[in-house]
Protein backbone atom coordinates (compact mmCIF):
# COMPACT_ATOMS: atom_id res chain seq x y z
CA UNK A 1 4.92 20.19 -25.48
CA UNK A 2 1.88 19.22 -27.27
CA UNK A 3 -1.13 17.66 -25.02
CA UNK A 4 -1.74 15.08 -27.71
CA UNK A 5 1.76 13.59 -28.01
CA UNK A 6 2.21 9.85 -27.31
CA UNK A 7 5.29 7.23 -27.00
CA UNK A 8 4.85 4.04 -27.83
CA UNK A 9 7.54 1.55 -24.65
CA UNK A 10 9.10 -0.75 -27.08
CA UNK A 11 10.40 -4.14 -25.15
CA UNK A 12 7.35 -5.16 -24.02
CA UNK A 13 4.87 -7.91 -24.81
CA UNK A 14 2.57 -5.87 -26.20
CA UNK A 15 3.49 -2.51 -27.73
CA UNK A 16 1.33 0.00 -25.27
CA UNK A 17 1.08 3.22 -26.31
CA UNK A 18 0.46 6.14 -24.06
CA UNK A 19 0.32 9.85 -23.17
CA UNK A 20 3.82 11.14 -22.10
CA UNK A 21 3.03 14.56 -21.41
CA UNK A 22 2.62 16.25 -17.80
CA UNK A 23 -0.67 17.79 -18.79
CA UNK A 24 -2.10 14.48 -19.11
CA UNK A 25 -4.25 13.62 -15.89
CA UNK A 26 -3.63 10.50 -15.00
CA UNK A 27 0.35 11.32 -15.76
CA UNK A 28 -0.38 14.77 -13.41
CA UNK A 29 -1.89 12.21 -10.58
CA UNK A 30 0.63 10.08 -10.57
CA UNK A 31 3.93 12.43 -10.45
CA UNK A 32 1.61 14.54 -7.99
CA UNK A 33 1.13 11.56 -5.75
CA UNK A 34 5.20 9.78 -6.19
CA UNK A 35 6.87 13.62 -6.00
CA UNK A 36 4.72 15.17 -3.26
CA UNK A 37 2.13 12.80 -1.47
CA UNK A 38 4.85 9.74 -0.37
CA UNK A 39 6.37 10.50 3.16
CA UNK A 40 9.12 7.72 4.47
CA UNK A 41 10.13 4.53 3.02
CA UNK A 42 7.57 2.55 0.92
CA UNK A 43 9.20 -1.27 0.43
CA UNK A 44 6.80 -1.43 -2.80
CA UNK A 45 5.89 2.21 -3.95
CA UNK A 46 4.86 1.94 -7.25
CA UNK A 47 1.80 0.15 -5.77
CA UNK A 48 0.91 2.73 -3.42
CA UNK A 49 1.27 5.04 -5.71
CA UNK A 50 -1.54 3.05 -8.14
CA UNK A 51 -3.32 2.25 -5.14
CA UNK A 52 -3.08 6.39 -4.74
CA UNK A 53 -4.20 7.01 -8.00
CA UNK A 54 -6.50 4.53 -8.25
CA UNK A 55 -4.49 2.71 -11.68
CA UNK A 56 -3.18 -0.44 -12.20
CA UNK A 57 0.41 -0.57 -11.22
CA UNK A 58 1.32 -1.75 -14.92
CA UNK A 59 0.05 1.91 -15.78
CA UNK A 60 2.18 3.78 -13.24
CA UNK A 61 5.22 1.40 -14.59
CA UNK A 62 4.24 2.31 -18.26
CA UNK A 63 3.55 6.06 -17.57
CA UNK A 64 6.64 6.45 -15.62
CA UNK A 65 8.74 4.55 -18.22
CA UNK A 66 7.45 6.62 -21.41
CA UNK A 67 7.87 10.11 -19.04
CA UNK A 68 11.42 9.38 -18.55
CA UNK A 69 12.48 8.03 -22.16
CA UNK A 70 10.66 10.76 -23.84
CA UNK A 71 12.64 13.74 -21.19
CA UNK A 72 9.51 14.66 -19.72
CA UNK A 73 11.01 13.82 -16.26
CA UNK A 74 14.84 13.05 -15.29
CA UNK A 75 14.49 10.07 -12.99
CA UNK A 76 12.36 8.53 -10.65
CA UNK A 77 13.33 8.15 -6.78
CA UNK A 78 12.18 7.85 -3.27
CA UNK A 79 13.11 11.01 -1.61
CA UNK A 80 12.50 10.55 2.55
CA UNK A 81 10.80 13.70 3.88
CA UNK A 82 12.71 14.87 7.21
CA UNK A 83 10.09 17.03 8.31
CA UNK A 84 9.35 15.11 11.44
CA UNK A 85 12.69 15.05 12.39
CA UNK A 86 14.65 16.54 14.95
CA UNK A 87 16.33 20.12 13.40
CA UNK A 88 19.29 18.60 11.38
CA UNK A 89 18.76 15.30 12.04
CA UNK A 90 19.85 14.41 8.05
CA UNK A 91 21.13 11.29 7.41
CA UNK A 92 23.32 9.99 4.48
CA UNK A 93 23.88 6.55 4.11
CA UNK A 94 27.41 5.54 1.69
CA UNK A 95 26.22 1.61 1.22
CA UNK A 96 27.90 -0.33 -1.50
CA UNK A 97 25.86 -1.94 -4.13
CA UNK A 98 25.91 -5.43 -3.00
CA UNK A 99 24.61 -4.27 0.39
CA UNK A 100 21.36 -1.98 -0.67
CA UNK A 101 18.76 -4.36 -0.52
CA UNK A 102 19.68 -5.49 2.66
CA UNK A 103 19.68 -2.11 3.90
CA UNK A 104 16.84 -0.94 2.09
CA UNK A 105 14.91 -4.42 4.12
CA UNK A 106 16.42 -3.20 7.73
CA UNK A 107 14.75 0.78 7.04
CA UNK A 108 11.66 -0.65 5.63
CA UNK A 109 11.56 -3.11 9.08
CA UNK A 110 12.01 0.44 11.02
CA UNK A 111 9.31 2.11 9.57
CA UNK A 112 5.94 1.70 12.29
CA UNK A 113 3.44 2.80 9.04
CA UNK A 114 3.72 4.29 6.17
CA UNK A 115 4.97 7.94 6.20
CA UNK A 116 5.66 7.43 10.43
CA UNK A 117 9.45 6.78 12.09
């Protein structure tokens, strides 16, 4: 992939248009910060992620948005490191739709700080 190529997010406001590739270093910072850097359950994490990366959350949002239309990433989630837990202590949740962002409210209420159970 080239390290000049750009994708212009159409649907907005204003047509932005910015870098899409992983080369890029602000795009770099922020997949380095959301895929390796967040531990636990972040209620908002796109802004600690910009507060991370020190970039307006409307940047993560647009970076994010032109990585994954353009292919340059598959999807964007919040993956909850188990490191800290007891040896096998996985835990899968099967929650129907309806129900997620109550659930998703009772974790974030669980969580002490960021990143700490």
């Amino acid at each position: 992939m080239a390290h000049d190529s750009m994708f212009t997010i159409p649907h907005m406001a204003d047509i932005v248009t910015c870098p899409m590739d992983i080369d890029d270093p602000i795009n770099r910072r922020i997949l380095t910060v959301a895929e390796d850097q967040l531990m636990g359950f972040y209620r908002h994490p796109f802004e600690e992620i910009s507060r991370r990366c020190r970039v307006a959350e409307e940047i993560v949002h647009q970076r994010l948005k032109a990585m994954l239309q353009a292919g340059v990433v598959r999807r964007i989630r919040q993956t909850l490191q188990a490191g800290n837990l007891a040896d096998g202590a996985l835990v899968a949740w099967k929650i129907s739709e309806d129900h997620l962002q109550n659930a998703y409210d009772w974790l974030a209420a669980m969580i002490h700080s960021p990143g700490m159970w």
